[in-house]
C-alpha atoms as a PDB file:
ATOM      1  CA  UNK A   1      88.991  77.773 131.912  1.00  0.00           C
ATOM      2  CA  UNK A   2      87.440  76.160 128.677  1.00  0.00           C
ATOM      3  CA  UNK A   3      89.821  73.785 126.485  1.00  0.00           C
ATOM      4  CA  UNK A   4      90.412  76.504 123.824  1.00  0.00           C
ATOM      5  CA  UNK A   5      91.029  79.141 126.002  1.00  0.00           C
ATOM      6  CA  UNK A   6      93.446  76.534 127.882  1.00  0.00           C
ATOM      7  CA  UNK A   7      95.219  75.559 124.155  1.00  0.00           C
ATOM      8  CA  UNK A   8      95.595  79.139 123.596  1.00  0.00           C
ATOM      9  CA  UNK A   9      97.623  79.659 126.586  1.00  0.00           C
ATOM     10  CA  UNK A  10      99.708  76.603 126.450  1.00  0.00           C
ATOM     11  CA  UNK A  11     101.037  77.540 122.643  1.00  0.00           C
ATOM     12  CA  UNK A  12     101.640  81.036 123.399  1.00  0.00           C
ATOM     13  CA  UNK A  13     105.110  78.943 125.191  1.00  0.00           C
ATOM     14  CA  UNK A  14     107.466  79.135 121.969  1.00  0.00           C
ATOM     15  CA  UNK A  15     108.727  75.165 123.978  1.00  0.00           C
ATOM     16  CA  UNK A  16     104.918  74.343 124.376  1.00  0.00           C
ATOM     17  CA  UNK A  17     104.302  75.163 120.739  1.00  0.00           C
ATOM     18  CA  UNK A  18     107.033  73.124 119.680  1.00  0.00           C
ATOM     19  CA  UNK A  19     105.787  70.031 121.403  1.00  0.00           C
ATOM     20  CA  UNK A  20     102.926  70.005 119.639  1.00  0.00           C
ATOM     21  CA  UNK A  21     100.589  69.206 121.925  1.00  0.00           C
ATOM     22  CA  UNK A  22      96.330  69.370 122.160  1.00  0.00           C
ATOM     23  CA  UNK A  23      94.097  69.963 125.061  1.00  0.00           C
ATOM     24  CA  UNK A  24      91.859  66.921 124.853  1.00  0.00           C
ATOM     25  CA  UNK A  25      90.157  67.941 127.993  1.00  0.00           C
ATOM     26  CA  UNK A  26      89.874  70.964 130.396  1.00  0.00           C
ATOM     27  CA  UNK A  27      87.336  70.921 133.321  1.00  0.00           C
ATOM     28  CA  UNK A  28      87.663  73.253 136.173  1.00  0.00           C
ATOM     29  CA  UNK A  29      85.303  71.650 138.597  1.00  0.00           C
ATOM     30  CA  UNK A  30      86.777  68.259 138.615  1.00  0.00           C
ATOM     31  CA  UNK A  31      90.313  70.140 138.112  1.00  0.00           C
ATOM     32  CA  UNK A  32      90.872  67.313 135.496  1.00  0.00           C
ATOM     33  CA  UNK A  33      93.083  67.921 132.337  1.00  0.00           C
ATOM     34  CA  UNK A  34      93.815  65.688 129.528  1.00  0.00           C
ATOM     35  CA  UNK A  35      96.953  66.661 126.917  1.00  0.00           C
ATOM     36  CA  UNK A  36      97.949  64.772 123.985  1.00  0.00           C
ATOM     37  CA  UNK A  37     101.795  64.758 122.905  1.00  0.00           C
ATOM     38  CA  UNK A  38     101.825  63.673 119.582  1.00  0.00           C
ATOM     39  CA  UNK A  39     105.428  61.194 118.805  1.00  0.00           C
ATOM     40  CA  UNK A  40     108.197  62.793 116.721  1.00  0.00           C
ATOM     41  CA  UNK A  41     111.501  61.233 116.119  1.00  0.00           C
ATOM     42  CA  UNK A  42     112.904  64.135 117.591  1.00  0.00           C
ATOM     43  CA  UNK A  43     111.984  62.991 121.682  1.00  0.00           C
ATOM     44  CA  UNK A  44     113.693  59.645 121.015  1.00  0.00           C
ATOM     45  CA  UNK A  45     116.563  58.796 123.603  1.00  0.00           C
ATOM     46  CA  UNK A  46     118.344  56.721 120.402  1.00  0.00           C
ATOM     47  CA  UNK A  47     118.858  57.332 116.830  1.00  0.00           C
ATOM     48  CA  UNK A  48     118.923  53.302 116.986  1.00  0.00           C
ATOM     49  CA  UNK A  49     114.956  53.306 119.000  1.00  0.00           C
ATOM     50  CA  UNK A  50     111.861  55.032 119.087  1.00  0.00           C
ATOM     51  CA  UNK A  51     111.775  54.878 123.030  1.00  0.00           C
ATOM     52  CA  UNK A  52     110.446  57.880 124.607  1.00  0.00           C
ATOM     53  CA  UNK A  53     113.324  60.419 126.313  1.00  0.00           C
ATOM     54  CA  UNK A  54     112.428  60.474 130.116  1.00  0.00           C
ATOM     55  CA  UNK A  55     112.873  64.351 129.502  1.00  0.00           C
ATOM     56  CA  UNK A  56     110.029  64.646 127.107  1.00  0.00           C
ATOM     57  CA  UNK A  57     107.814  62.652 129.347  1.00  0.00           C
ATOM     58  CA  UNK A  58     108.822  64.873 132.717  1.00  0.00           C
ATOM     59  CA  UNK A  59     108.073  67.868 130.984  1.00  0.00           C
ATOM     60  CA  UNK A  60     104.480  66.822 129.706  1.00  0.00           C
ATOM     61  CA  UNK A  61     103.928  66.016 133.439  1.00  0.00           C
ATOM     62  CA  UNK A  62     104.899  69.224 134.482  1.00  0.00           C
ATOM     63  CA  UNK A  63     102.690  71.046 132.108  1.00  0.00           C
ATOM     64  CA  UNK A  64      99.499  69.030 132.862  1.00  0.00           C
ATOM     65  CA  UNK A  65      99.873  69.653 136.105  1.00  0.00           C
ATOM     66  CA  UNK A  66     100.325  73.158 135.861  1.00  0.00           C
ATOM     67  CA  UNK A  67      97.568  73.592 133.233  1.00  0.00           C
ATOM     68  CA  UNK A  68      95.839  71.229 135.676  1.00  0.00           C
ATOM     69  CA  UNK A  69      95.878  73.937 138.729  1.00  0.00           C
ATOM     70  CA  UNK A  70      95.324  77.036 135.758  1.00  0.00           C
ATOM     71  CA  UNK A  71      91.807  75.421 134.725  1.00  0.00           C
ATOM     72  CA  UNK A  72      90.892  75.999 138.837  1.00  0.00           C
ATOM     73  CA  UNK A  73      92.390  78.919 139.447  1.00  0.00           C
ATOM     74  CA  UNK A  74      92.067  81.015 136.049  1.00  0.00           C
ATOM     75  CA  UNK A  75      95.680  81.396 135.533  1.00  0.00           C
ATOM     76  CA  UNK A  76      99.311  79.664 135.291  1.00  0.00           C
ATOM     77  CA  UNK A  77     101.461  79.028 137.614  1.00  0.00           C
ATOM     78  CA  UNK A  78     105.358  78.422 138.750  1.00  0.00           C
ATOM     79  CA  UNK A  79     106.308  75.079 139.256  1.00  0.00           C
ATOM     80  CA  UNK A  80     107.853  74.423 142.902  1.00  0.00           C
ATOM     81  CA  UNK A  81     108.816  70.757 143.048  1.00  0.00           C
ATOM     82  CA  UNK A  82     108.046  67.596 140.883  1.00  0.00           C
ATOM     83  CA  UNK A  83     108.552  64.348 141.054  1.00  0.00           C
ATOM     84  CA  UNK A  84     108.374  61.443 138.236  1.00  0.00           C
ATOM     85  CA  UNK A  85     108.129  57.640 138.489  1.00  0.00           C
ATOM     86  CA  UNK A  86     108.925  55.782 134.988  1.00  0.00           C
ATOM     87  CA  UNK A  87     106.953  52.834 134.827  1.00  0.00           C
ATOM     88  CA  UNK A  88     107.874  51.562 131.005  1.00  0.00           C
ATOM     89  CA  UNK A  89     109.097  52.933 127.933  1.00  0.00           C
ATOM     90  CA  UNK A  90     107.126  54.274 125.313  1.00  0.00           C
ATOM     91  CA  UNK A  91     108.205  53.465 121.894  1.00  0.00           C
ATOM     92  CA  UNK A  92     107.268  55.274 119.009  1.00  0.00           C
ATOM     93  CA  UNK A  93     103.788  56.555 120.691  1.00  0.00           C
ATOM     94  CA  UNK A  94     101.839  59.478 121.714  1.00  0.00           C
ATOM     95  CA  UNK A  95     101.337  60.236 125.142  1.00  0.00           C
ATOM     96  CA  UNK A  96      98.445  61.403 126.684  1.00  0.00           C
ATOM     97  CA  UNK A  97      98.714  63.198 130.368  1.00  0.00           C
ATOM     98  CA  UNK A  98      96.030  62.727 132.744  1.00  0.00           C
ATOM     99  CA  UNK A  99      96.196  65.870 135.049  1.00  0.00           C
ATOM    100  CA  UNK A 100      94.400  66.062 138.414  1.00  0.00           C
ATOM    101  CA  UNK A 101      94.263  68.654 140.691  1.00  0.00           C
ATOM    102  CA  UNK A 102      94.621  67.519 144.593  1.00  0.00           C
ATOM    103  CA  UNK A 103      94.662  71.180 146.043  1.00  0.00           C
ATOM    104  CA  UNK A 104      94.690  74.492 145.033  1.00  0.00           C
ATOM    105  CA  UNK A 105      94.961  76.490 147.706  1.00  0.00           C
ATOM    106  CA  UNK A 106      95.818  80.495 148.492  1.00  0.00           C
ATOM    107  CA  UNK A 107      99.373  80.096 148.627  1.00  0.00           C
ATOM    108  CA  UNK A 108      99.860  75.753 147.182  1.00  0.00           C
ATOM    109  CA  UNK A 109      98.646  73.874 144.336  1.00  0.00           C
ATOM    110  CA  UNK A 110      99.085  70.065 143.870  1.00  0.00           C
ATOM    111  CA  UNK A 111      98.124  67.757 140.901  1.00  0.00           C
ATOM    112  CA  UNK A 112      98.826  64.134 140.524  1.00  0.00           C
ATOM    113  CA  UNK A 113      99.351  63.042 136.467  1.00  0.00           C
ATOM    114  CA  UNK A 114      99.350  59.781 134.873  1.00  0.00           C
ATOM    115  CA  UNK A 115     101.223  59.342 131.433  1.00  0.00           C
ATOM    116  CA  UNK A 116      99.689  56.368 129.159  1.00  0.00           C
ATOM    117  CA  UNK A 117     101.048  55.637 125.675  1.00  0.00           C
ATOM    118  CA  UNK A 118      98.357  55.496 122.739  1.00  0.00           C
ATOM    119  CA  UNK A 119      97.986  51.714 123.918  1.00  0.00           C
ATOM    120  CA  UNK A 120      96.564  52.851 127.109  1.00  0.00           C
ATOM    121  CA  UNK A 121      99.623  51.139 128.795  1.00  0.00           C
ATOM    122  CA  UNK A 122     100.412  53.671 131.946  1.00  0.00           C
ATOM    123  CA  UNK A 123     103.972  55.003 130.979  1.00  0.00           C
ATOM    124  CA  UNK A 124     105.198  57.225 134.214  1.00  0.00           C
ATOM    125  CA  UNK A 125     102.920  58.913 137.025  1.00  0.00           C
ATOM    126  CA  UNK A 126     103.743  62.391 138.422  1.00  0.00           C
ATOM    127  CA  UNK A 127     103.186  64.888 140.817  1.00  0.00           C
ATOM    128  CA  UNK A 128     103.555  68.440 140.683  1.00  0.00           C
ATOM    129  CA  UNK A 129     103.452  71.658 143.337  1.00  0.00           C
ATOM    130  CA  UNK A 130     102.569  74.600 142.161  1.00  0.00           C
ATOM    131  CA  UNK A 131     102.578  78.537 143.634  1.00  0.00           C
ATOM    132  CA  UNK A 132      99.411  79.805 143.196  1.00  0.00           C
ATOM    133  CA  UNK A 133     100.312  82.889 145.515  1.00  0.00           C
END
């Protein structure tokens, strides 16, 4: 799945849309996605900070890696489990995912994802399962 086809799909999501987000990168040989969230006031956790809500940052981890598995497999795909490690705040910064997929199989998909702020300064690492039954 090419990058525009894969932007397509991700802002037909009325919460995808919202986010604002670009497909930097889509290659479904490597299995290798790259999404940029652009910063809004809106995802801070403080009306008093620009720090990054740990919400905003789980959910772009969960849709790299599912976009992740759709560039293999030629579709999307229902989450199963996910799991998030915050490593830093990001303040006032995009953040760019760095999907990889580690399987996709008949029945299971997994993808690893790295968060980095626009510093390059990794923010939170992830990894998703996916149904690809």
């Amino acid at each position: 799945m090419d990058p525009e086809r894969l932007a397509a799909i991700i802002n037909d999501c009325p919460f995808h849309e919202f986010l604002n987000m670009t497909v930097e990168a889509a290659d479904p040989d490597s299995g290798i996605v790259v999404i940029r969230l652009p910063f809004a006031p809106g995802f801070a956790r403080s009306k008093k900070a620009p720090q990054i809500h740990g919400g905003i940052t789980a959910a772009l981890i969960d849709i790299a890696g599912v976009y992740a598995i759709a560039t293999v497999i030629g579709r999307t795909v229902p989450t199963i489990n996910m799991s998030v490690d915050y490593l830093r705040m990001a303040e006032g910064s995009d953040l760019i995912a760095r999907a990889r997929v580690i399987k996709a199989g008949r029945s299971i998909g997994v993808a690893d994802i790295e968060v980095s702020d626009d510093g390059d300064r990794l923010v939170a690492v992830g990894r998703g399962t996916y149904s690809t039954a």
